[in-house]
N, C-alpha and C. Protein backbone atom coordinates (compact mmCIF):
# COMPACT_ATOMS: atom_id res chain seq x y z
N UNK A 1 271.90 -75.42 -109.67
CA UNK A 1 272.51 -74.11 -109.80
C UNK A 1 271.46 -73.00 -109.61
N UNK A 2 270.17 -73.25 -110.06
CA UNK A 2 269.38 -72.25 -109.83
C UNK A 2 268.58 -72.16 -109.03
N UNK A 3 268.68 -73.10 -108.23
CA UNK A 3 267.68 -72.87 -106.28
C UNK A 3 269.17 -72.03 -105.57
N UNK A 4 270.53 -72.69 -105.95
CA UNK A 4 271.80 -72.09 -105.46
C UNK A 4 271.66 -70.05 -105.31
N UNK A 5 271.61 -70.21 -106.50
CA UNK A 5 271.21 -68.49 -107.29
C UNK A 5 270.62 -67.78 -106.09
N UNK A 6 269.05 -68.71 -106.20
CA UNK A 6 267.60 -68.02 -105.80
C UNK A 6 268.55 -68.01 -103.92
N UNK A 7 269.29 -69.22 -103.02
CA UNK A 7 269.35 -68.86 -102.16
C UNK A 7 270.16 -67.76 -101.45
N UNK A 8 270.99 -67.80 -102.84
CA UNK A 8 272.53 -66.68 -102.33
C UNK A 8 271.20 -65.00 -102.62
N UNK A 9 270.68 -65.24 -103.73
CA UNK A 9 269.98 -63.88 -103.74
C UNK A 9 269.33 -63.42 -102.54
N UNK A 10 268.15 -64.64 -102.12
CA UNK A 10 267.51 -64.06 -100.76
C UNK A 10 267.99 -63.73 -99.58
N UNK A 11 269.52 -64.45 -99.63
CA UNK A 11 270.72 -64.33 -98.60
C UNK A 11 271.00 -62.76 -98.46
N UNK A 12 271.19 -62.68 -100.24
CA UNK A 12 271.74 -61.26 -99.87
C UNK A 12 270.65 -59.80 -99.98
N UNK A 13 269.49 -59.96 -100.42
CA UNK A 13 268.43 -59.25 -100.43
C UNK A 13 267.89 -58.86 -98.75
N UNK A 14 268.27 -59.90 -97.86
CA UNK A 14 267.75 -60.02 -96.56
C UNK A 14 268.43 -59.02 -95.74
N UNK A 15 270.02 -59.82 -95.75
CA UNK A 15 270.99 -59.18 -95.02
C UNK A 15 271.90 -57.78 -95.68
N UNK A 16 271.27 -57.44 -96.91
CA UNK A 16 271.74 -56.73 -98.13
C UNK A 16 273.29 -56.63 -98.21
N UNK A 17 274.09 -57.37 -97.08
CA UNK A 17 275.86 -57.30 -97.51
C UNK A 17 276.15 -58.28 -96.32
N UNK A 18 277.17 -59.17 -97.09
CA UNK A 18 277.05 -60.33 -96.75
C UNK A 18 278.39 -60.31 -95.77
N UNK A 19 279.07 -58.89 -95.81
CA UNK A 19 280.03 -58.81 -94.79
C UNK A 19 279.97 -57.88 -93.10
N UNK A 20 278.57 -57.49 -93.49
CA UNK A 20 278.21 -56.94 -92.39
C UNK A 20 277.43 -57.98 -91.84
N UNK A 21 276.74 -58.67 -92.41
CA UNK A 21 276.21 -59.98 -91.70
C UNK A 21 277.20 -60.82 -90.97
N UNK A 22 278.22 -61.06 -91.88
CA UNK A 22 279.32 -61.88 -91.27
C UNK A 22 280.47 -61.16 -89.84
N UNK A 23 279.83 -60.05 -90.03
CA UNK A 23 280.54 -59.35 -88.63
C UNK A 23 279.70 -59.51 -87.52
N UNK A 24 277.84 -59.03 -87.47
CA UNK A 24 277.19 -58.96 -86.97
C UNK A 24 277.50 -60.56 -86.27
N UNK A 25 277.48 -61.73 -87.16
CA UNK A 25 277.73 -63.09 -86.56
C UNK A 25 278.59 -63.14 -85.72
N UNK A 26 279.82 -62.45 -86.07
CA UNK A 26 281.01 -62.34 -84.90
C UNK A 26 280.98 -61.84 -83.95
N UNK A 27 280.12 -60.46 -83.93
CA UNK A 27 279.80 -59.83 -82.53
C UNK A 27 279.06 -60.68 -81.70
N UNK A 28 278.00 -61.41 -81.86
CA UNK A 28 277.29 -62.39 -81.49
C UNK A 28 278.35 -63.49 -80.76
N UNK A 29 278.49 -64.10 -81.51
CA UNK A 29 279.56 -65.12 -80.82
C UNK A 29 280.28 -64.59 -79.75
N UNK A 30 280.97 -63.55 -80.45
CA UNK A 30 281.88 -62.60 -78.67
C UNK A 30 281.00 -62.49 -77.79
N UNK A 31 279.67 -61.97 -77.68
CA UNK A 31 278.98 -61.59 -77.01
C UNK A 31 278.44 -62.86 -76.14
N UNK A 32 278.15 -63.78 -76.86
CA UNK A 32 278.03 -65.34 -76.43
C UNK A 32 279.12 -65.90 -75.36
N UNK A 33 280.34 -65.71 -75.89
CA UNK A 33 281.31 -66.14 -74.87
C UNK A 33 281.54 -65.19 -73.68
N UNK A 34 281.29 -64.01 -73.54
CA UNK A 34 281.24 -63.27 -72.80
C UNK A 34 280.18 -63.48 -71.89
N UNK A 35 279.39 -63.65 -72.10
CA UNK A 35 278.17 -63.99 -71.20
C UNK A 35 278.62 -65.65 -70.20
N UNK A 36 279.34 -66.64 -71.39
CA UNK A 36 279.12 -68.02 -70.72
C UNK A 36 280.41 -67.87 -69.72
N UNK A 37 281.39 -66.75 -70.22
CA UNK A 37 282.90 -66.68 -68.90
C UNK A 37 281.94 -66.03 -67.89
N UNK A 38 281.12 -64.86 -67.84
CA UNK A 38 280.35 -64.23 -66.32
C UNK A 38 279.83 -65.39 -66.10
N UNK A 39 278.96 -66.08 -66.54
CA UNK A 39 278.16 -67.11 -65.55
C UNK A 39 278.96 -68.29 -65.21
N UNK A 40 279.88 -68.56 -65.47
CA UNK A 40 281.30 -69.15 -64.97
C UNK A 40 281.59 -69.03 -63.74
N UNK A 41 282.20 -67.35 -63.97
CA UNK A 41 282.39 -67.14 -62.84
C UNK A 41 281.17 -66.70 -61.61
N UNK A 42 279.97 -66.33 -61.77
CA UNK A 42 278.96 -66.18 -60.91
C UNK A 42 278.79 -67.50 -60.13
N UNK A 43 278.49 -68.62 -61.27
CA UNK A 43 278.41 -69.69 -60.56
C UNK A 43 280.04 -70.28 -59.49
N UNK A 44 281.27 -69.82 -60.08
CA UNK A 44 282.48 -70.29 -58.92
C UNK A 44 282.34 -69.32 -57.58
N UNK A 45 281.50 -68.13 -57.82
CA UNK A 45 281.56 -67.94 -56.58
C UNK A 45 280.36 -67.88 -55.52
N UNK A 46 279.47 -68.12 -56.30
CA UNK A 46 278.11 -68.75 -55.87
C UNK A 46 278.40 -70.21 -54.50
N UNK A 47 279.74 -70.98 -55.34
CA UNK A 47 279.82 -72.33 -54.89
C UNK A 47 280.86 -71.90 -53.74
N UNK A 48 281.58 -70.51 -54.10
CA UNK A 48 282.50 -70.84 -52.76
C UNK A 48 281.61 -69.97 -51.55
N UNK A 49 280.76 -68.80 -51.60
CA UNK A 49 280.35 -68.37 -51.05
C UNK A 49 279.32 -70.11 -50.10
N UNK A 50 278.59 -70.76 -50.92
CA UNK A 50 277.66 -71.44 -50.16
C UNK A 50 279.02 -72.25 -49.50
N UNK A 51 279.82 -72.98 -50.05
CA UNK A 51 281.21 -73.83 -49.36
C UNK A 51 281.35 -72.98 -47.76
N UNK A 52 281.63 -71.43 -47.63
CA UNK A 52 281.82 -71.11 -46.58
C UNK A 52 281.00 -71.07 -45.80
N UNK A 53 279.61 -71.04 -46.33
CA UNK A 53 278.61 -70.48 -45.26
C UNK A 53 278.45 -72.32 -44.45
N UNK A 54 278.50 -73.34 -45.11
CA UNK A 54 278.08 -74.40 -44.85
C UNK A 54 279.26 -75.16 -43.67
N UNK A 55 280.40 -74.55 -44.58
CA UNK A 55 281.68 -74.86 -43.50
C UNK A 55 281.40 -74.50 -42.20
N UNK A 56 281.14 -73.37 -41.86
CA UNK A 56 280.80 -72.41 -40.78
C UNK A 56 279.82 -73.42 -39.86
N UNK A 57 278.64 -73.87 -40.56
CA UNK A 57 277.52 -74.75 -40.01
C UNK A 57 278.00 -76.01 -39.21
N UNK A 58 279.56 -76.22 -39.85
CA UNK A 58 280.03 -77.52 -39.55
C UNK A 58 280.58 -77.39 -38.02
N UNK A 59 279.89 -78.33 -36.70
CA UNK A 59 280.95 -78.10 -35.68
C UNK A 59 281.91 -79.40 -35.64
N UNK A 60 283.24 -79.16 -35.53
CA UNK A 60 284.11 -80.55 -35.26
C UNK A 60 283.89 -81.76 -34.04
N UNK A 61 283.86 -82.41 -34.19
CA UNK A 61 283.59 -83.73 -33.24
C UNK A 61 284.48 -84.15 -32.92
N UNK A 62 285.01 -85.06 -31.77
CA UNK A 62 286.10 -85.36 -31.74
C UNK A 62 286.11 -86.51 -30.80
N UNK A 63 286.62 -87.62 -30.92
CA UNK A 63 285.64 -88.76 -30.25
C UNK A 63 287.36 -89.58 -30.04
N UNK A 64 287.24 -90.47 -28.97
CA UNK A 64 288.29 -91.16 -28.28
C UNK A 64 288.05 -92.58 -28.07
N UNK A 65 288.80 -93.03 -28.66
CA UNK A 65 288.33 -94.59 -28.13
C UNK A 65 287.89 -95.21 -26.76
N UNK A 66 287.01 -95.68 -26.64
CA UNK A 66 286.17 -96.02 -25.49
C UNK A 66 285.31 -95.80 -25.11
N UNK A 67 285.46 -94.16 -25.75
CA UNK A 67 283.46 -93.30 -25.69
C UNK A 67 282.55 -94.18 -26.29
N UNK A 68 281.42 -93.48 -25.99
CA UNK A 68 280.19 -94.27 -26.16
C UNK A 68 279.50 -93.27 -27.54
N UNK A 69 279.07 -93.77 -28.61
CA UNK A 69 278.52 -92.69 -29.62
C UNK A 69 277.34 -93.55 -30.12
N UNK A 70 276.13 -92.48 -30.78
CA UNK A 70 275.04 -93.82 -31.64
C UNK A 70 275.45 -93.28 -32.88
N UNK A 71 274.90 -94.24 -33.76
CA UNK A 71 275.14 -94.21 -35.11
C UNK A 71 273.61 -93.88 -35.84
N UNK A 72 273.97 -92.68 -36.96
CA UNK A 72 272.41 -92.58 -37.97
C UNK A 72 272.36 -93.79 -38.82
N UNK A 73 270.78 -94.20 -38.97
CA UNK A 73 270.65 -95.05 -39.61
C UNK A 73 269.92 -94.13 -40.63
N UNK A 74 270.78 -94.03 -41.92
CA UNK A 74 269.64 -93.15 -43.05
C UNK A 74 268.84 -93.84 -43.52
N UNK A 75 268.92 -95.50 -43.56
CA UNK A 75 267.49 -96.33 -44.55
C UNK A 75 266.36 -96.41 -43.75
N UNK A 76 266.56 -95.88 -42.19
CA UNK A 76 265.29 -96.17 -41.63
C UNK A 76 264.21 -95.67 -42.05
N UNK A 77 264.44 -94.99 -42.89
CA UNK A 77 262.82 -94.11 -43.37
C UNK A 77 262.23 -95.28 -44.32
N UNK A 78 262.68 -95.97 -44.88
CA UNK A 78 261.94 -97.11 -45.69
C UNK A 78 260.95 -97.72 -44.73
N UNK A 79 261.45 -97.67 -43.26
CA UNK A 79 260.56 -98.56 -42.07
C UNK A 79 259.15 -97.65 -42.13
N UNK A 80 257.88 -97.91 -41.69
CA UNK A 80 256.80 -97.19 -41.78
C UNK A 80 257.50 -96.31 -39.86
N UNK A 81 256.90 -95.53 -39.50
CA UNK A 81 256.78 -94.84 -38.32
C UNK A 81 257.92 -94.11 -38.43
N UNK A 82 257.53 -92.58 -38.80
CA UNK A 82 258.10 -91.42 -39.03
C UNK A 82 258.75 -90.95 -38.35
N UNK A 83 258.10 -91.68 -36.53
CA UNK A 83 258.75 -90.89 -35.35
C UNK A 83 259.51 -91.44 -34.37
N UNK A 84 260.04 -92.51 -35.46
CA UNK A 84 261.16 -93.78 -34.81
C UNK A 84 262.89 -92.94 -34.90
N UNK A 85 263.30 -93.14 -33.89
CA UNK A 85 264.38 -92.87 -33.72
C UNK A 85 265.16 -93.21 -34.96
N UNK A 86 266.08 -92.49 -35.68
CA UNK A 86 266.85 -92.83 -36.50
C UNK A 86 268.16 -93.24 -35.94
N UNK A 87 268.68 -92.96 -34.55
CA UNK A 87 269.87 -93.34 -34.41
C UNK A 87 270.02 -94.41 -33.43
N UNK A 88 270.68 -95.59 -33.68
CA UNK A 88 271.14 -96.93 -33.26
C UNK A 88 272.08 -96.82 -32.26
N UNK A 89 272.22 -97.68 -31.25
CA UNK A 89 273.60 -97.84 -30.13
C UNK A 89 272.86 -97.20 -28.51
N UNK A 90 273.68 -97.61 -28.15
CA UNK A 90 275.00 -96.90 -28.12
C UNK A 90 276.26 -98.31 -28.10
N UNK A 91 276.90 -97.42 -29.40
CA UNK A 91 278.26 -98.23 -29.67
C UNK A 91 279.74 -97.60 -28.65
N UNK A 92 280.32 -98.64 -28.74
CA UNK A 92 281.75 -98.30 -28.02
C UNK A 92 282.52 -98.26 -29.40
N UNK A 93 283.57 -97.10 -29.12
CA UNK A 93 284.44 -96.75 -30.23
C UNK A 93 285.76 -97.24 -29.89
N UNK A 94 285.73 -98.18 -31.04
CA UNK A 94 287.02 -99.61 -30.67
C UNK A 94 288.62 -98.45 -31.32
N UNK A 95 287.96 -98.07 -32.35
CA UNK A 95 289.20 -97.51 -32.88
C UNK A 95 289.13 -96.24 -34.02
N UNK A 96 289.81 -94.78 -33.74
CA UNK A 96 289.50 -94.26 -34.91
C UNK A 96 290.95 -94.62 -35.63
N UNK A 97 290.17 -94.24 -37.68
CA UNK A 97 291.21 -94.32 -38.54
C UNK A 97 290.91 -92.58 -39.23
N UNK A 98 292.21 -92.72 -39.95
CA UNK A 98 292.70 -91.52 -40.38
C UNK A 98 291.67 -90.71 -41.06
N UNK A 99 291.30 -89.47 -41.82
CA UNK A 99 290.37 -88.98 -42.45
C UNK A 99 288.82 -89.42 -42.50
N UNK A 100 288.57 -89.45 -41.01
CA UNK A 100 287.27 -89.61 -40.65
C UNK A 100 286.64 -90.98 -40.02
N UNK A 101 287.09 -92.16 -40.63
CA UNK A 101 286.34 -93.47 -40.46
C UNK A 101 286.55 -93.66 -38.93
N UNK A 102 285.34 -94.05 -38.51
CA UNK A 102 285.91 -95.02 -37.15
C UNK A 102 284.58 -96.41 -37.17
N UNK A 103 285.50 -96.78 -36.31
CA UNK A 103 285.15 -98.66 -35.94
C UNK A 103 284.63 -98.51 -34.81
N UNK A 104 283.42 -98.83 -35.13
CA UNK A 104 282.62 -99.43 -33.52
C UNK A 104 282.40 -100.23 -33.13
N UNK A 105 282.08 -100.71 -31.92
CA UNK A 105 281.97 -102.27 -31.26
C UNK A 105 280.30 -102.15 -31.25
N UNK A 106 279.82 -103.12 -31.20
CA UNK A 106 278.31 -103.26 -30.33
C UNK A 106 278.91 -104.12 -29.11
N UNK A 107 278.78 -103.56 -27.91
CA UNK A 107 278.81 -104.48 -26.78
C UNK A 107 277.99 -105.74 -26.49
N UNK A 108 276.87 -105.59 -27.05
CA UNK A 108 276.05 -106.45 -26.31
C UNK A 108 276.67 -107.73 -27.66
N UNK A 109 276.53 -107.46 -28.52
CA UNK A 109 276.92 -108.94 -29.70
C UNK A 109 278.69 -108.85 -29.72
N UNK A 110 279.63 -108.20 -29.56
CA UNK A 110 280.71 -107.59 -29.98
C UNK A 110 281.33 -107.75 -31.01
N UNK A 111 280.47 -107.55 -32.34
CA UNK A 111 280.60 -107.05 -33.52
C UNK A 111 281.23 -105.88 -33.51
N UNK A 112 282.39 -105.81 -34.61
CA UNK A 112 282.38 -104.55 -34.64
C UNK A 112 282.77 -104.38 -35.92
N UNK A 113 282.25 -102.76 -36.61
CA UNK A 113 282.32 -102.66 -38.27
C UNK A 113 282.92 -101.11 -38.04
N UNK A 114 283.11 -100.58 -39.32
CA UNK A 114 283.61 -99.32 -39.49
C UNK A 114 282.70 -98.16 -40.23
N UNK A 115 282.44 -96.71 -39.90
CA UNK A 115 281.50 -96.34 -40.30
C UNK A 115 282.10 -95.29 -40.68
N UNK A 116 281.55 -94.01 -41.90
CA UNK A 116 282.01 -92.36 -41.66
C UNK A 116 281.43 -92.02 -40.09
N UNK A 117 282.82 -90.95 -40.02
CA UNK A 117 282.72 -90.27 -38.62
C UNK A 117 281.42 -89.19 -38.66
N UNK A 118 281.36 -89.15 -40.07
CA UNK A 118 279.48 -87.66 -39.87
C UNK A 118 278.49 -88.11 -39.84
N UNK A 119 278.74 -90.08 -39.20
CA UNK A 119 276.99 -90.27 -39.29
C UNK A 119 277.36 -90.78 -37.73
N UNK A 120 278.00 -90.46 -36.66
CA UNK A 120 277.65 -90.71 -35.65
C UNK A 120 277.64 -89.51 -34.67
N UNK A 121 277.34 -89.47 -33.39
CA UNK A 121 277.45 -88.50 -32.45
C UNK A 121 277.65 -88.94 -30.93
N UNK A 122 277.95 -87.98 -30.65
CA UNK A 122 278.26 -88.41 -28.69
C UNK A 122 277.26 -88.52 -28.40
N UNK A 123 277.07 -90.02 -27.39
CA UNK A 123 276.28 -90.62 -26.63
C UNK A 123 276.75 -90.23 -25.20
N UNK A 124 275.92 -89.22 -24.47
CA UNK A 124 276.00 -89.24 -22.77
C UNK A 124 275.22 -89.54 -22.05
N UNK A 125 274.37 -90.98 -22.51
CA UNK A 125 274.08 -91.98 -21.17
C UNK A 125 272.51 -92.05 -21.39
N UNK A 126 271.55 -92.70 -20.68
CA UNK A 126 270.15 -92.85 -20.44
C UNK A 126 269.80 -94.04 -21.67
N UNK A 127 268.77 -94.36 -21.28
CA UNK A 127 268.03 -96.03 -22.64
C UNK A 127 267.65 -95.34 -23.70
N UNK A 128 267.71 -95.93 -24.59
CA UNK A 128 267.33 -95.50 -25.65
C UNK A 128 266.17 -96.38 -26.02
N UNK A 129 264.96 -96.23 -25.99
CA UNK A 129 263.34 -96.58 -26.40
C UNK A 129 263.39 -97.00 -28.11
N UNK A 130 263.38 -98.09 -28.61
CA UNK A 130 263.38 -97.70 -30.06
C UNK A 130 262.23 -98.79 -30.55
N UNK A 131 261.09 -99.02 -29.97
CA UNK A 131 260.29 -99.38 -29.93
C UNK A 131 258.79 -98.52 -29.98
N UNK A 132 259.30 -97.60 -28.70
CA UNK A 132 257.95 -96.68 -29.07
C UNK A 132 257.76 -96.20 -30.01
N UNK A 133 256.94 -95.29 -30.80
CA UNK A 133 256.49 -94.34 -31.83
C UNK A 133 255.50 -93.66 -31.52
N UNK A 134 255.07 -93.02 -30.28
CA UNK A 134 253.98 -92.25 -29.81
C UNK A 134 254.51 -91.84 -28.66
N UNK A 135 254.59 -90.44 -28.78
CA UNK A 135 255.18 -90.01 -27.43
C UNK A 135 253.88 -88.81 -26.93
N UNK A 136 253.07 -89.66 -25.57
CA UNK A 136 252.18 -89.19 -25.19
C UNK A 136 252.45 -87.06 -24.75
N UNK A 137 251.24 -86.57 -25.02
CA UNK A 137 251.74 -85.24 -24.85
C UNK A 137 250.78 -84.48 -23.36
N UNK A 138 251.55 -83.85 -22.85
CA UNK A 138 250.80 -83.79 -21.17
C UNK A 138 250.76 -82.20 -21.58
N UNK A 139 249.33 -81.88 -21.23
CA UNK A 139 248.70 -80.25 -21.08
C UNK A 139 250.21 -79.23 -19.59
N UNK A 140 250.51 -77.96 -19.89
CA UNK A 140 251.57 -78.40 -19.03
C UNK A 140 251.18 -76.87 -18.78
């Protein structure tokens, strides 16, 4: 009872009224939630502003069965040589499916698997070297 005493006293010696303290707490809190709804919303439009700018970046592809496309290989960076081609094929496109996927053939084995449509691109023709890693540079 008497540390109780000693704490309600210093309680109220501090804040000298224990209902203006208890308001001051409330303004606080409002003020708290007010702050966490703006950065709410700063951050929703932070995300749609970058959504559009990135959309914009996006060009559509549009690929037909029979074309020729290569495929990214993203694990190739585990391989040592930095300046190895990341993209594989050229694959023949056996078949697209709905919301992006398509199926490619490899001609030469005629395997064929299914991949996302944003890791490949149009292939228009010439060898693809994926052996070298030094591409000599000529004074020009």
């Amino acid at each position: 009872m008497e540390s109780e005493h000693k704490a309600y006293w210093a309680i109220k010696r501090l804040n000298l009224d224990l209902d203006a303290a208890g308001e001051k707490r409330l303004l606080q809190l409002n003020e708290l939630e007010e702050f966490r709804s703006q950065s709410y919303k700063n951050a929703r439009l932070y995300k749609e502003k970058t959504k559009l700018w990135h959309d914009r970046k996006i060009h559509p592809r549009n690929f037909e069965v029979g074309q020729q496309a290569l495929l990214f290989n993203s694990r190739l960076r585990l391989f040592p040589g930095k300046l190895k081609s990341r993209w594989s094929g050229p694959f023949k496109i056996a078949q697209i499916y709905p919301f992006g996927a398509v199926e490619l053939e490899d001609e030469k084995s005629g395997r064929t698997f299914k991949v996302n449509g944003q890791r490949i691109k149009h292939y228009f023709g010439g060898e693809v070297d994926r052996q070298q890693e030094a591409m000599p540079l000529h004074d020009g």
